[in-house]
PDB file of N, CA and C in Angstrom:
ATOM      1  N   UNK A   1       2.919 -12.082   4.845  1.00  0.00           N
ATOM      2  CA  UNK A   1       2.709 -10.703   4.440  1.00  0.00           C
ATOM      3  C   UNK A   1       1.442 -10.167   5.089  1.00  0.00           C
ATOM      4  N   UNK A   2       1.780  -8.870   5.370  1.00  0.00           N
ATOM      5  CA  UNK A   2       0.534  -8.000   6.139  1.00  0.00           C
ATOM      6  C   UNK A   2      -0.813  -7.693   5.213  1.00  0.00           C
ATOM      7  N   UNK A   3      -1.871  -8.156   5.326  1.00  0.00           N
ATOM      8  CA  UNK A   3      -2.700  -7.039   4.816  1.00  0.00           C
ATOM      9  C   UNK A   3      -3.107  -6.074   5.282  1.00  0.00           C
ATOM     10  N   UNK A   4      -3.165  -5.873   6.817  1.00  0.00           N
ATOM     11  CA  UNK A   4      -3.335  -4.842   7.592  1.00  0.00           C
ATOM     12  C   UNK A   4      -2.860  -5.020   9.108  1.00  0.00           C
ATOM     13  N   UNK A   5      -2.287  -4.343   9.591  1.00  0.00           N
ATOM     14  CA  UNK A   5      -1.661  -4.557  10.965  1.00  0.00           C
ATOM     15  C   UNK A   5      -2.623  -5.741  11.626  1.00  0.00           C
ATOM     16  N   UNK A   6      -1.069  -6.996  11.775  1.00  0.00           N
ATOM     17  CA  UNK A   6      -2.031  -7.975  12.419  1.00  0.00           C
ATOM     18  C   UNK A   6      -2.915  -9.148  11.944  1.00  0.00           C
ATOM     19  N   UNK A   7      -2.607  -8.446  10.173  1.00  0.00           N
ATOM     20  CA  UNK A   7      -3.584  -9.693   9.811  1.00  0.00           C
ATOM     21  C   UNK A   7      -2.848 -10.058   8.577  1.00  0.00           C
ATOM     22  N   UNK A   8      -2.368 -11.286   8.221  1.00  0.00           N
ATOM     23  CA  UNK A   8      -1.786 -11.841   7.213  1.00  0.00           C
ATOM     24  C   UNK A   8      -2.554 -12.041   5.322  1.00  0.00           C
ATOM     25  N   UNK A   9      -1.983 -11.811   5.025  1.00  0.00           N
ATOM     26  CA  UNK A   9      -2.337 -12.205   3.579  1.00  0.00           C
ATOM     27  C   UNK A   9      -1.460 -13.381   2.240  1.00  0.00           C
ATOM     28  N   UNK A  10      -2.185 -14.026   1.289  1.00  0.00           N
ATOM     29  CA  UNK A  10      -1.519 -14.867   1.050  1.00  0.00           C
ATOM     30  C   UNK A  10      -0.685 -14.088  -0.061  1.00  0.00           C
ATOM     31  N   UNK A  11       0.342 -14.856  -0.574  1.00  0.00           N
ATOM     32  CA  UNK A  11       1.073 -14.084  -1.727  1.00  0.00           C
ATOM     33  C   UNK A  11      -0.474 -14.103  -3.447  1.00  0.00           C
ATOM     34  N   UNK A  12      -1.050 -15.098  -2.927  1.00  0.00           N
ATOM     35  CA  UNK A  12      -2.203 -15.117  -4.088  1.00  0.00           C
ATOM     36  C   UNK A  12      -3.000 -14.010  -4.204  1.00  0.00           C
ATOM     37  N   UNK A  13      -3.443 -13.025  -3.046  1.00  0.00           N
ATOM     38  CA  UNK A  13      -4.121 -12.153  -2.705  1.00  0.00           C
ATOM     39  C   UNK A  13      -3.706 -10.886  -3.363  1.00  0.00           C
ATOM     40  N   UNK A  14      -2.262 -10.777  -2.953  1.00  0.00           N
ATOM     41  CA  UNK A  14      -1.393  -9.865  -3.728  1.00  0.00           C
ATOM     42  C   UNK A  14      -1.598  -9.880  -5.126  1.00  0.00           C
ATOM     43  N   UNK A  15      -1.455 -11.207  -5.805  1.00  0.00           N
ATOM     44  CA  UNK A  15      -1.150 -11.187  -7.212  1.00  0.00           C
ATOM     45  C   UNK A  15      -2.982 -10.726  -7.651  1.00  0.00           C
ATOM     46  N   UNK A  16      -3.850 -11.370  -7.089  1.00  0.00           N
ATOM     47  CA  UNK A  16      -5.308 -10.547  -7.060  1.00  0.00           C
ATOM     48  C   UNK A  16      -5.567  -9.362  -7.210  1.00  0.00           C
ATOM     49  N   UNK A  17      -4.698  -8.504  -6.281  1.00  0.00           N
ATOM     50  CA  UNK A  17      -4.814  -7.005  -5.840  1.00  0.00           C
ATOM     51  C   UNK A  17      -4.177  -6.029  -6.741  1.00  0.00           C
ATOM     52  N   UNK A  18      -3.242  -6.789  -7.625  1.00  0.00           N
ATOM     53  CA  UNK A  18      -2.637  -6.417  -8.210  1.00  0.00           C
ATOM     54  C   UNK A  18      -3.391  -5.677  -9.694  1.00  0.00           C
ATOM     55  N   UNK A  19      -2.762  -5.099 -10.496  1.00  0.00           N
ATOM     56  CA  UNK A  19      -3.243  -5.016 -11.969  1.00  0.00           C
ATOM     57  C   UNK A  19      -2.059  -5.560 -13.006  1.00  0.00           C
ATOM     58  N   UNK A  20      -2.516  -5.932 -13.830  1.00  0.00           N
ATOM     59  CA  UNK A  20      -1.836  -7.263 -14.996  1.00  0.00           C
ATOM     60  C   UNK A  20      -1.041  -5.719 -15.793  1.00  0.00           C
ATOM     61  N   UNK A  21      -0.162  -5.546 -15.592  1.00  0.00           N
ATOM     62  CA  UNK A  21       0.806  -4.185 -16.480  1.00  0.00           C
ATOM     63  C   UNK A  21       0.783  -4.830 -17.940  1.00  0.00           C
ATOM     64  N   UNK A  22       1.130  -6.241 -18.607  1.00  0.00           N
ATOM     65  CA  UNK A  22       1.699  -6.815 -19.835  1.00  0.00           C
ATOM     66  C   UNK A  22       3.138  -7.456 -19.319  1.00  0.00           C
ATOM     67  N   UNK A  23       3.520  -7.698 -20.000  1.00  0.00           N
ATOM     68  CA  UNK A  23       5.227  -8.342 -19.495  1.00  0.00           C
ATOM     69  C   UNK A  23       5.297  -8.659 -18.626  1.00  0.00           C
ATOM     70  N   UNK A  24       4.511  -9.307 -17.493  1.00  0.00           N
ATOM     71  CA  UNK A  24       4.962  -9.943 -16.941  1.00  0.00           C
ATOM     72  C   UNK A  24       5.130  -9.243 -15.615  1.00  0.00           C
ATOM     73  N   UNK A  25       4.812  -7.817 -15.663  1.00  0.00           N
ATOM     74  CA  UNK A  25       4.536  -6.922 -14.449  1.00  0.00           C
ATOM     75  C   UNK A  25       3.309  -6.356 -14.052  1.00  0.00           C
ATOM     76  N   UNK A  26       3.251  -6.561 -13.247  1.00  0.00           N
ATOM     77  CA  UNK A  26       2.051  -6.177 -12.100  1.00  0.00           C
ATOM     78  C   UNK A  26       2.274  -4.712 -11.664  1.00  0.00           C
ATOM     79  N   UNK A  27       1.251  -4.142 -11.030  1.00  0.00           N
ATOM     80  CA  UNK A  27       1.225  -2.723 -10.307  1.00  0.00           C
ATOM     81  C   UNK A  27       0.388  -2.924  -9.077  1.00  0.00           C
ATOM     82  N   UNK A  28       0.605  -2.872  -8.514  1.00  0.00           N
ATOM     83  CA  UNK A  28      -0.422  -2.380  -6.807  1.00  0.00           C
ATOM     84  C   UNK A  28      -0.104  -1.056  -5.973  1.00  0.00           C
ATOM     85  N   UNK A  29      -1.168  -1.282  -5.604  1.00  0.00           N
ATOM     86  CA  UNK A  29      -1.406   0.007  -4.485  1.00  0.00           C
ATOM     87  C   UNK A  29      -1.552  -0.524  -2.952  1.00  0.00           C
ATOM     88  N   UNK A  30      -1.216   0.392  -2.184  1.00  0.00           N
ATOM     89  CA  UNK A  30      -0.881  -0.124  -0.904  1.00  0.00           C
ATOM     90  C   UNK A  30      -0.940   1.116  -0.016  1.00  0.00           C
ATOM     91  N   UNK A  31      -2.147   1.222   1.240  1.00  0.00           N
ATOM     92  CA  UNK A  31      -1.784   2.539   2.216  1.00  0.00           C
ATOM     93  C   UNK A  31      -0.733   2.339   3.135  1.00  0.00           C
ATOM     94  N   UNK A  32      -0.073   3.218   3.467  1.00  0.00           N
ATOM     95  CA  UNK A  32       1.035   3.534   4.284  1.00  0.00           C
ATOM     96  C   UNK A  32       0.832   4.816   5.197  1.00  0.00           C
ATOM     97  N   UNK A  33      -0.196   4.694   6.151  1.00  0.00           N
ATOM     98  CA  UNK A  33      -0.939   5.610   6.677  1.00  0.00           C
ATOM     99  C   UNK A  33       0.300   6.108   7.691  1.00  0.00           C
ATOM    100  N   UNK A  34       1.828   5.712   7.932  1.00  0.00           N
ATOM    101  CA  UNK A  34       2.305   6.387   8.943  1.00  0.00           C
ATOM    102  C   UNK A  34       3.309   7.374   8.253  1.00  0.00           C
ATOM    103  N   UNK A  35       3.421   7.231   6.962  1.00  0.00           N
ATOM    104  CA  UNK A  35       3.993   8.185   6.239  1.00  0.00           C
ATOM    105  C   UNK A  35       3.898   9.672   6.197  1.00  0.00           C
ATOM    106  N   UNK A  36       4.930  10.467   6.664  1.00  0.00           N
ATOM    107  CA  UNK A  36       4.494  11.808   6.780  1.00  0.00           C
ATOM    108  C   UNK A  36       5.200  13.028   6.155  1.00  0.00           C
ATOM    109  N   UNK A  37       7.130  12.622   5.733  1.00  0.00           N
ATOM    110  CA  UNK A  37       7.739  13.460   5.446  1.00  0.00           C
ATOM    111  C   UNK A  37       8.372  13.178   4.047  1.00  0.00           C
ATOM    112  N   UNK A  38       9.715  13.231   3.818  1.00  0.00           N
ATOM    113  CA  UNK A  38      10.634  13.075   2.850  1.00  0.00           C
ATOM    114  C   UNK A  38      11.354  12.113   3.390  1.00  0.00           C
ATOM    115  N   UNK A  39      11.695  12.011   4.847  1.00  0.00           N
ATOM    116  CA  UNK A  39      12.358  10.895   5.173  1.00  0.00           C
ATOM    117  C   UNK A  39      11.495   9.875   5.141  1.00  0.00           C
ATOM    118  N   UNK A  40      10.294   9.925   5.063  1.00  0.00           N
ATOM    119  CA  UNK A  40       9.253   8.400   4.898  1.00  0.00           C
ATOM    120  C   UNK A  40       9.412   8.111   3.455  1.00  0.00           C
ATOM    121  N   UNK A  41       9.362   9.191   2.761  1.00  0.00           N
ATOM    122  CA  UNK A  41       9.234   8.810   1.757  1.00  0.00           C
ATOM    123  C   UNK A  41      10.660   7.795   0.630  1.00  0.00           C
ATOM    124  N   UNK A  42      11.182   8.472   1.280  1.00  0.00           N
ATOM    125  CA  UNK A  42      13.342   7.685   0.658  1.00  0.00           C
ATOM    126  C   UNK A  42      12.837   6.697   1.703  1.00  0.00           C
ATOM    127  N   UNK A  43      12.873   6.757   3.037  1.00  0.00           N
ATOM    128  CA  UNK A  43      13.190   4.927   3.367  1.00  0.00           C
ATOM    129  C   UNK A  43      12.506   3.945   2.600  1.00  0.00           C
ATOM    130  N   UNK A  44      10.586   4.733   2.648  1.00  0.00           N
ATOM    131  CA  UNK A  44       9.665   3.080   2.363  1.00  0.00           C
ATOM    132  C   UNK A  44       9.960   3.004   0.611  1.00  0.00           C
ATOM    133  N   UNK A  45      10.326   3.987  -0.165  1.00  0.00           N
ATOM    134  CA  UNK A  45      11.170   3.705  -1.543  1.00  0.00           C
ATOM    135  C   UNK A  45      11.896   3.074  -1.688  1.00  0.00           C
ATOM    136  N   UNK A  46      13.217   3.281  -0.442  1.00  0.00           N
ATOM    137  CA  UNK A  46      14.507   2.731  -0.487  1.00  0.00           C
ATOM    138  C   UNK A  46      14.260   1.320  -0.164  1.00  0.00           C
ATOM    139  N   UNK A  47      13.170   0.456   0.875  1.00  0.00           N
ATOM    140  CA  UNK A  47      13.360  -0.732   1.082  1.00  0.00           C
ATOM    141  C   UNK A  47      12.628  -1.155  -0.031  1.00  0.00           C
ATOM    142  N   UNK A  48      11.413  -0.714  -0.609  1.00  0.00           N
ATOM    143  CA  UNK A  48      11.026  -1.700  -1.581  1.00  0.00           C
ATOM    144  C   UNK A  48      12.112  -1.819  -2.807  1.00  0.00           C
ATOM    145  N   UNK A  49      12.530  -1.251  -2.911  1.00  0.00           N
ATOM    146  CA  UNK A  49      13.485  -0.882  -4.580  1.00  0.00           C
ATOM    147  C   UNK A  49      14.481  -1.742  -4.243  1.00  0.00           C
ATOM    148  N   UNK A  50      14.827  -2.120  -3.153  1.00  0.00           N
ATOM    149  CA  UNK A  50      16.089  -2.810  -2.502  1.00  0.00           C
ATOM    150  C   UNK A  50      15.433  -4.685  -2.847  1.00  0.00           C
ATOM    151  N   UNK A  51      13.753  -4.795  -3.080  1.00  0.00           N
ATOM    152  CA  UNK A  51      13.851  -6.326  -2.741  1.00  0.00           C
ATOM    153  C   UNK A  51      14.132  -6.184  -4.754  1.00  0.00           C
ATOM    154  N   UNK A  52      14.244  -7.883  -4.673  1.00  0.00           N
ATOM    155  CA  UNK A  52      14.421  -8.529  -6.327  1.00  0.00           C
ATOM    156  C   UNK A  52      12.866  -8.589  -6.373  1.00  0.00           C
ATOM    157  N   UNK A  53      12.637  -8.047  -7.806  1.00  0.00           N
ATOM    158  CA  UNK A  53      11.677  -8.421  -8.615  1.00  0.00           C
ATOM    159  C   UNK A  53      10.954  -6.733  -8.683  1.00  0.00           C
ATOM    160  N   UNK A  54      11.105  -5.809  -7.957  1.00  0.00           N
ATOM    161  CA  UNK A  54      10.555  -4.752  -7.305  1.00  0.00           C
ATOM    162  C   UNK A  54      11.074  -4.273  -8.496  1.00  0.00           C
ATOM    163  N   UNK A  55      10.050  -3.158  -9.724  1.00  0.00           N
ATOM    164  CA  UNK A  55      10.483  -2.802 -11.398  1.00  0.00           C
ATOM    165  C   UNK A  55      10.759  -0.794 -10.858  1.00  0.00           C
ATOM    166  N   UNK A  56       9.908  -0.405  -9.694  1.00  0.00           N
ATOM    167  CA  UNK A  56       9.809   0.772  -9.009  1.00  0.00           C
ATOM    168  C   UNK A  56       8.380   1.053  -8.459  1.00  0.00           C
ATOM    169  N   UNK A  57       8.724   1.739  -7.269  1.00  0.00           N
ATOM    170  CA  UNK A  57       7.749   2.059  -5.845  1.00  0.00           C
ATOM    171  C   UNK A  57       7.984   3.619  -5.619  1.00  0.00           C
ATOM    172  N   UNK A  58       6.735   4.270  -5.975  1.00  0.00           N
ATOM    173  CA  UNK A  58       6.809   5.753  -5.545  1.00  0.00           C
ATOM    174  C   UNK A  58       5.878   6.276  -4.815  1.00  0.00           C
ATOM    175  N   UNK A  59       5.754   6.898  -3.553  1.00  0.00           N
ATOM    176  CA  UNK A  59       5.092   6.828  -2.232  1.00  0.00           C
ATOM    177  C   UNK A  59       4.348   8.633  -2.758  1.00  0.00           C
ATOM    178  N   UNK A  60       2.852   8.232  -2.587  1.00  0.00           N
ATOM    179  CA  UNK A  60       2.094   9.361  -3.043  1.00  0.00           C
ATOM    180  C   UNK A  60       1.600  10.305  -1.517  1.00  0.00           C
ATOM    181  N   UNK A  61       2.697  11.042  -0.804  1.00  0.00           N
ATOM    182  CA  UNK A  61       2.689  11.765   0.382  1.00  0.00           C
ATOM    183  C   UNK A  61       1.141  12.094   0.762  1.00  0.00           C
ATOM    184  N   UNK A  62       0.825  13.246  -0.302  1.00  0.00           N
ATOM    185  CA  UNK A  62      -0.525  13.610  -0.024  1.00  0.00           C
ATOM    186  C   UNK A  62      -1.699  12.302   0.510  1.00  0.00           C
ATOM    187  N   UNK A  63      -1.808  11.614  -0.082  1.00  0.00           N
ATOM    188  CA  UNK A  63      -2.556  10.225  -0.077  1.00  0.00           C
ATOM    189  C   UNK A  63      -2.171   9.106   0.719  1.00  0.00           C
ATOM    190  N   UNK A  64      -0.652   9.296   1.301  1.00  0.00           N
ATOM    191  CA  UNK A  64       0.038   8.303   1.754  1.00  0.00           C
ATOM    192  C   UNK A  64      -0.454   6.625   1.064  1.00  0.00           C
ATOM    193  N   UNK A  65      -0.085   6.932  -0.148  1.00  0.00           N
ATOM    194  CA  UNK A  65       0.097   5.797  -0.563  1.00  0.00           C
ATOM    195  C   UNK A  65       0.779   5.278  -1.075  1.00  0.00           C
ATOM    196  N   UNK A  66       1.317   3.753  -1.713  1.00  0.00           N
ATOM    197  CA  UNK A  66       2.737   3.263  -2.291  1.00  0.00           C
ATOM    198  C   UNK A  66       1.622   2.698  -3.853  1.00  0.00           C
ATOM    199  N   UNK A  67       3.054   3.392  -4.976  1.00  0.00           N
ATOM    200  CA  UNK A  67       2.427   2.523  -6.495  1.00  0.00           C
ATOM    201  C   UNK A  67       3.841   1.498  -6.008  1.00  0.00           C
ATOM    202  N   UNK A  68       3.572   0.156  -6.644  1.00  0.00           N
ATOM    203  CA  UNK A  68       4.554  -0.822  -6.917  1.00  0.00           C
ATOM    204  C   UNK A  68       4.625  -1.568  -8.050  1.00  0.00           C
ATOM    205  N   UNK A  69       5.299  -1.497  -8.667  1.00  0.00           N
ATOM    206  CA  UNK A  69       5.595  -1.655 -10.139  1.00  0.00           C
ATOM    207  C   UNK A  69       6.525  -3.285  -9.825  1.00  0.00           C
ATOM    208  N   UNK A  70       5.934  -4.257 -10.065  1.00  0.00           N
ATOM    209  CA  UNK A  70       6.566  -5.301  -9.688  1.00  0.00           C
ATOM    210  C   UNK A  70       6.556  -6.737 -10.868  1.00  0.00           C
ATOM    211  N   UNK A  71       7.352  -7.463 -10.434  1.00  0.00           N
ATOM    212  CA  UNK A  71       7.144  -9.170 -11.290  1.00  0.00           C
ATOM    213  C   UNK A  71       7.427  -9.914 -10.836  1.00  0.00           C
ATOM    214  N   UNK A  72       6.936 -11.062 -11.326  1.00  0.00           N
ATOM    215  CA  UNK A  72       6.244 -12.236 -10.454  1.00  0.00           C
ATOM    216  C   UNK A  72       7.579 -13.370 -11.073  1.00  0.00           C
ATOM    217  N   UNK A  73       8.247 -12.882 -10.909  1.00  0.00           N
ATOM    218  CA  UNK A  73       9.424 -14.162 -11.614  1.00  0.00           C
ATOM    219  C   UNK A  73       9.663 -15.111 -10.716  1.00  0.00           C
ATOM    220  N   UNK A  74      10.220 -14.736  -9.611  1.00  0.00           N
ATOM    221  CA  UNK A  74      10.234 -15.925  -8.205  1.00  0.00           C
ATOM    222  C   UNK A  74       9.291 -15.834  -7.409  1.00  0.00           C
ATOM    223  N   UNK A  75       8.417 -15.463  -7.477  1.00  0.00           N
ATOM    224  CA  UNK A  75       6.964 -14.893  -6.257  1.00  0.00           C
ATOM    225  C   UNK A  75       6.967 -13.744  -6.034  1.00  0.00           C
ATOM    226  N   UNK A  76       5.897 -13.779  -5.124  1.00  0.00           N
ATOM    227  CA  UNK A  76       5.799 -12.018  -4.916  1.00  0.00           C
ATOM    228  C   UNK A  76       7.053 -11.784  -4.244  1.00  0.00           C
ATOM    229  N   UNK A  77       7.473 -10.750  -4.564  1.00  0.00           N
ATOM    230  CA  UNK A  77       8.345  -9.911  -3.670  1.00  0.00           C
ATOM    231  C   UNK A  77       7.771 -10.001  -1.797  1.00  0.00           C
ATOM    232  N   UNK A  78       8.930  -9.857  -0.808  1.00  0.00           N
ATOM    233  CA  UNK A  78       7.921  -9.276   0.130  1.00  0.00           C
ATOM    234  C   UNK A  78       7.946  -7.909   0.601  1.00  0.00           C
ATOM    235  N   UNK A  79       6.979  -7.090  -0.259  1.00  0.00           N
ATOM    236  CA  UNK A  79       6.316  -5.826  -0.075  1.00  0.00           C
ATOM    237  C   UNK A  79       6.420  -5.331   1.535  1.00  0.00           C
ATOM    238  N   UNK A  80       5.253  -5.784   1.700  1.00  0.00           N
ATOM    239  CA  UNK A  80       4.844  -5.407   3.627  1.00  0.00           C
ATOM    240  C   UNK A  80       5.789  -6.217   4.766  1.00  0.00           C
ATOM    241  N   UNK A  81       6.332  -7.496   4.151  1.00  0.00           N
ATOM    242  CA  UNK A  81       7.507  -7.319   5.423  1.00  0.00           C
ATOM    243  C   UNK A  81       8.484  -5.994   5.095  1.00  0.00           C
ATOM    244  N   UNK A  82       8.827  -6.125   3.800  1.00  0.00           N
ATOM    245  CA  UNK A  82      10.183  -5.155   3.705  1.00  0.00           C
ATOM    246  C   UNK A  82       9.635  -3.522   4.581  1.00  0.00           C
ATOM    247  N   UNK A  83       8.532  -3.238   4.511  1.00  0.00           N
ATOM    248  CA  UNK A  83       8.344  -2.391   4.862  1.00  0.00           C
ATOM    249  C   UNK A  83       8.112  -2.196   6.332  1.00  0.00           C
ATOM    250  N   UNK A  84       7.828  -3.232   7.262  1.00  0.00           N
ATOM    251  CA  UNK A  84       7.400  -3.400   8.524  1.00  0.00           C
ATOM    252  C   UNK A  84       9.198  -3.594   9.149  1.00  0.00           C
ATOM    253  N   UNK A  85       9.932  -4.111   8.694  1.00  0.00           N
ATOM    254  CA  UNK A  85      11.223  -3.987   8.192  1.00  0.00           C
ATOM    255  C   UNK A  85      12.151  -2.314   8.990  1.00  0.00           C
ATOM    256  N   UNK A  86      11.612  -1.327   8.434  1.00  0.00           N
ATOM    257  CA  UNK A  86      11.811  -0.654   8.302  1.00  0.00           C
ATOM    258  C   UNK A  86      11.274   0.434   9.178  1.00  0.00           C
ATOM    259  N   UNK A  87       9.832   0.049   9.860  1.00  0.00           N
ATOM    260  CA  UNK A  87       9.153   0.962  10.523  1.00  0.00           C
ATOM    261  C   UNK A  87       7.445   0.830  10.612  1.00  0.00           C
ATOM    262  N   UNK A  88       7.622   0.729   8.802  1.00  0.00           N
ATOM    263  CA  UNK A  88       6.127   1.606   8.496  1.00  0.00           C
ATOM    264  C   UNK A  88       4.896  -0.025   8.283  1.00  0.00           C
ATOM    265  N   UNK A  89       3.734   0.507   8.949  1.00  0.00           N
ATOM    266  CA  UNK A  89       2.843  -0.777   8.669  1.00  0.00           C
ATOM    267  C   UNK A  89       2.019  -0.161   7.447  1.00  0.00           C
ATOM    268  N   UNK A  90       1.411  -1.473   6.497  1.00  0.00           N
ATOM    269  CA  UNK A  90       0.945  -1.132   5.346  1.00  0.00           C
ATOM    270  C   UNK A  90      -0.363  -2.207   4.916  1.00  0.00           C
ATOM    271  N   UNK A  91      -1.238  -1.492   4.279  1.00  0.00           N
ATOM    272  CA  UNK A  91      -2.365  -2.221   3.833  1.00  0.00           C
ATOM    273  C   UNK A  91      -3.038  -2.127   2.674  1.00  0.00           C
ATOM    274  N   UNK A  92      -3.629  -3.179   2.128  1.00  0.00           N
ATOM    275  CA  UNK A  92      -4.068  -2.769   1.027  1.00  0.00           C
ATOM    276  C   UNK A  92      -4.804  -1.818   1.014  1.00  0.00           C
ATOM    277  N   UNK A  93      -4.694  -0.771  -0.492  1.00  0.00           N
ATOM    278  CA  UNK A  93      -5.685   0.486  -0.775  1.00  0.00           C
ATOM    279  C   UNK A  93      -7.020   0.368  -0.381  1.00  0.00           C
ATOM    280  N   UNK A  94      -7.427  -1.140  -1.221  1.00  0.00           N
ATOM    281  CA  UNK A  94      -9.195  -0.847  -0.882  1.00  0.00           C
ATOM    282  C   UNK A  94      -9.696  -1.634   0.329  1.00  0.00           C
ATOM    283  N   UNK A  95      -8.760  -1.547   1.439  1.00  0.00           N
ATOM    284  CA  UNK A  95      -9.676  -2.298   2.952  1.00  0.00           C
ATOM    285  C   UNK A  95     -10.974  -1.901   2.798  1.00  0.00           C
ATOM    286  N   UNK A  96     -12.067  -2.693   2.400  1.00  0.00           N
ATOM    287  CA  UNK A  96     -12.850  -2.228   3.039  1.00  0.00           C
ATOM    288  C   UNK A  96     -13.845  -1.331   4.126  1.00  0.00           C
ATOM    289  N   UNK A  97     -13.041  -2.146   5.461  1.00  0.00           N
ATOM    290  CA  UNK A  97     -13.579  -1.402   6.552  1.00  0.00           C
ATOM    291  C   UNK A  97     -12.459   0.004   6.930  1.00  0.00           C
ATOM    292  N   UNK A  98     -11.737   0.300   6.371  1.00  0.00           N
ATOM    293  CA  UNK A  98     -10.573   1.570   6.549  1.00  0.00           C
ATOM    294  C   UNK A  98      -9.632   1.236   7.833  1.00  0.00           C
ATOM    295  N   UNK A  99      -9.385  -0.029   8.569  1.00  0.00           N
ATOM    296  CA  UNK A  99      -8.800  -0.674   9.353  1.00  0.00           C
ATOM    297  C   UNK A  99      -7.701  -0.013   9.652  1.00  0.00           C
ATOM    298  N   UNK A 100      -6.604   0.039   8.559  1.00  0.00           N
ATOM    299  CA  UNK A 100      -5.508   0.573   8.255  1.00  0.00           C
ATOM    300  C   UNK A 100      -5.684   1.996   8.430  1.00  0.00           C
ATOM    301  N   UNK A 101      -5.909   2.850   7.914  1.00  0.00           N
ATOM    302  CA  UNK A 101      -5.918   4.272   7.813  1.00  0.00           C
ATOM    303  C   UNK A 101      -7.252   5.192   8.065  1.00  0.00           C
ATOM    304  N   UNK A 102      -6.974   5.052   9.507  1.00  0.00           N
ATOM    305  CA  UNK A 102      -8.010   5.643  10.070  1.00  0.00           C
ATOM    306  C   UNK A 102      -8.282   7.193   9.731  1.00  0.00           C
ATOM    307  N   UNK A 103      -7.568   8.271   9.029  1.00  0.00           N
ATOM    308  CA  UNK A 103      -7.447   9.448   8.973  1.00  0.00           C
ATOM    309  C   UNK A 103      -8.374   9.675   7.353  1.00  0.00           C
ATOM    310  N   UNK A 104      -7.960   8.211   6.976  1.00  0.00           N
ATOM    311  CA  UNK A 104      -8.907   8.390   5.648  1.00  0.00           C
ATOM    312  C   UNK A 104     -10.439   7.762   5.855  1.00  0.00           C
ATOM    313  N   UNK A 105     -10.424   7.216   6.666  1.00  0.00           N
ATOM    314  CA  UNK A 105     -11.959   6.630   6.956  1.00  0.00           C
ATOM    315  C   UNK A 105     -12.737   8.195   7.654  1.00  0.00           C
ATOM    316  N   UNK A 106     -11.634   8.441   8.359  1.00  0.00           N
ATOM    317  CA  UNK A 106     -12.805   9.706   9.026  1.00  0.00           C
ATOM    318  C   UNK A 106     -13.118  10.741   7.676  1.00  0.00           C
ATOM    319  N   UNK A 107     -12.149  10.952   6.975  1.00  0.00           N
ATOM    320  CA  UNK A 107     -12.067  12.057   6.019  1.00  0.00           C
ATOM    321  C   UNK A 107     -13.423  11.538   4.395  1.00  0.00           C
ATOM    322  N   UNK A 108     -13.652  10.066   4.855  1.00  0.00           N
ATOM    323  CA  UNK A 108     -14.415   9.723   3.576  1.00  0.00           C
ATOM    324  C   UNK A 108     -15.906   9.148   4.337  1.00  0.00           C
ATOM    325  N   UNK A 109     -16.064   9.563   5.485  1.00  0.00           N
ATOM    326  CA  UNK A 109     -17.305   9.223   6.979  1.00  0.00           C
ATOM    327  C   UNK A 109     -18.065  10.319   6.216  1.00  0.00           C
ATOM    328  N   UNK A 110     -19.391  10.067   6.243  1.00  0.00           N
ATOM    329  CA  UNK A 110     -20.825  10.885   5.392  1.00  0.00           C
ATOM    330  C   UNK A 110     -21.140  11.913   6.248  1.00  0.00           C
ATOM    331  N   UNK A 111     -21.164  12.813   5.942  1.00  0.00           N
ATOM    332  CA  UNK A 111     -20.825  13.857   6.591  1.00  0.00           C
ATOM    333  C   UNK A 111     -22.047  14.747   6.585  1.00  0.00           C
ATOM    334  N   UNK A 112     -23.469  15.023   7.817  1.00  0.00           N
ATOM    335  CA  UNK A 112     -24.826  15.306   8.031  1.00  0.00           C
ATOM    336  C   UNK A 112     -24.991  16.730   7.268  1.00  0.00           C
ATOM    337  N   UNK A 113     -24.031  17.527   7.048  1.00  0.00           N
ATOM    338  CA  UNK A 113     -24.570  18.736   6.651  1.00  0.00           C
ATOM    339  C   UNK A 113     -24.587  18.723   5.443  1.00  0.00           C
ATOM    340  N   UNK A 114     -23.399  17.685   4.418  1.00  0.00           N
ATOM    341  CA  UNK A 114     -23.497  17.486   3.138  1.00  0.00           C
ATOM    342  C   UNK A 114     -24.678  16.774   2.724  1.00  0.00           C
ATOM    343  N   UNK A 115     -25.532  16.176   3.205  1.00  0.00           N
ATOM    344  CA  UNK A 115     -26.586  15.606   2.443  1.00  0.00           C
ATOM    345  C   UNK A 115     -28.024  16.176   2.719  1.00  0.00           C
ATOM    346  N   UNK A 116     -27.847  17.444   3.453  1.00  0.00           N
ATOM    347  CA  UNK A 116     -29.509  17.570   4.370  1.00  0.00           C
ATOM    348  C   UNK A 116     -30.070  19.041   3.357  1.00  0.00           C
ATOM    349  N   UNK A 117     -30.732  19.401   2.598  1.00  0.00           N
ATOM    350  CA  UNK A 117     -31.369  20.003   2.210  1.00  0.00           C
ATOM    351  C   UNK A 117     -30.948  21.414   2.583  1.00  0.00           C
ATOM    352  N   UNK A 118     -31.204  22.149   1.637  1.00  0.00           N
ATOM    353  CA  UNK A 118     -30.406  23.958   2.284  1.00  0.00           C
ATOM    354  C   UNK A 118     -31.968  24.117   2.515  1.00  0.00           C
TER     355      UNK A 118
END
């Protein structure tokens, strides 16, 4: 599984990244920085909803991001193949270095006129 174009992650990382729902389901977040229309949005829905264990995945356009509503009954699902699968490359929400989604690194880059004194 991808954590960011190119770079693998373990299924443990996932269950890390995840948040503990109760029952036995998890939630994560995931950028999907090539997402742009309605047709991005039905495919990268349509493949996650398609693997077993997947509870529902709804792709936040504005933000290009994926919620995944998931459980851990046979392992993780695979999330980022199913989706690489399909087209779209995907990474976790909080990369650090903004690796993945460069449009949000520039858009969250400190910006000289916001901090300098009127």
């Amino acid at each position: 599984m991808l954590l960011a174009p190119g770079r693998e992650i373990a299924e443990r990382e996932i269950v890390l990244a995840s948040r503990d729902m109760g029952d036995g389901a998890f939630q994560i977040q995931f950028s999907v920085p090539q997402a742009h229309c309605a047709a991005c949005i039905a495919s990268i829905e349509g493949a996650l909803q398609s693997l077993d264990g997947i509870i529902a995945a709804r792709v936040h356009l504005t933000s290009r991001r994926v919620a995944v509503k998931w459980r851990n009954e046979s392992g993780v699902p695979p999330m980022f193949d199913a989706l690489k699968a399909v087209g779209y490359d995907a990474c976790l929400a909080e990369t650090e270095d903004g690796a993945c989604d460069a449009e949000l690194s520039r858009l969250l880059r400190p910006q000289p006129w916001r901090d300098s004194p009127p």
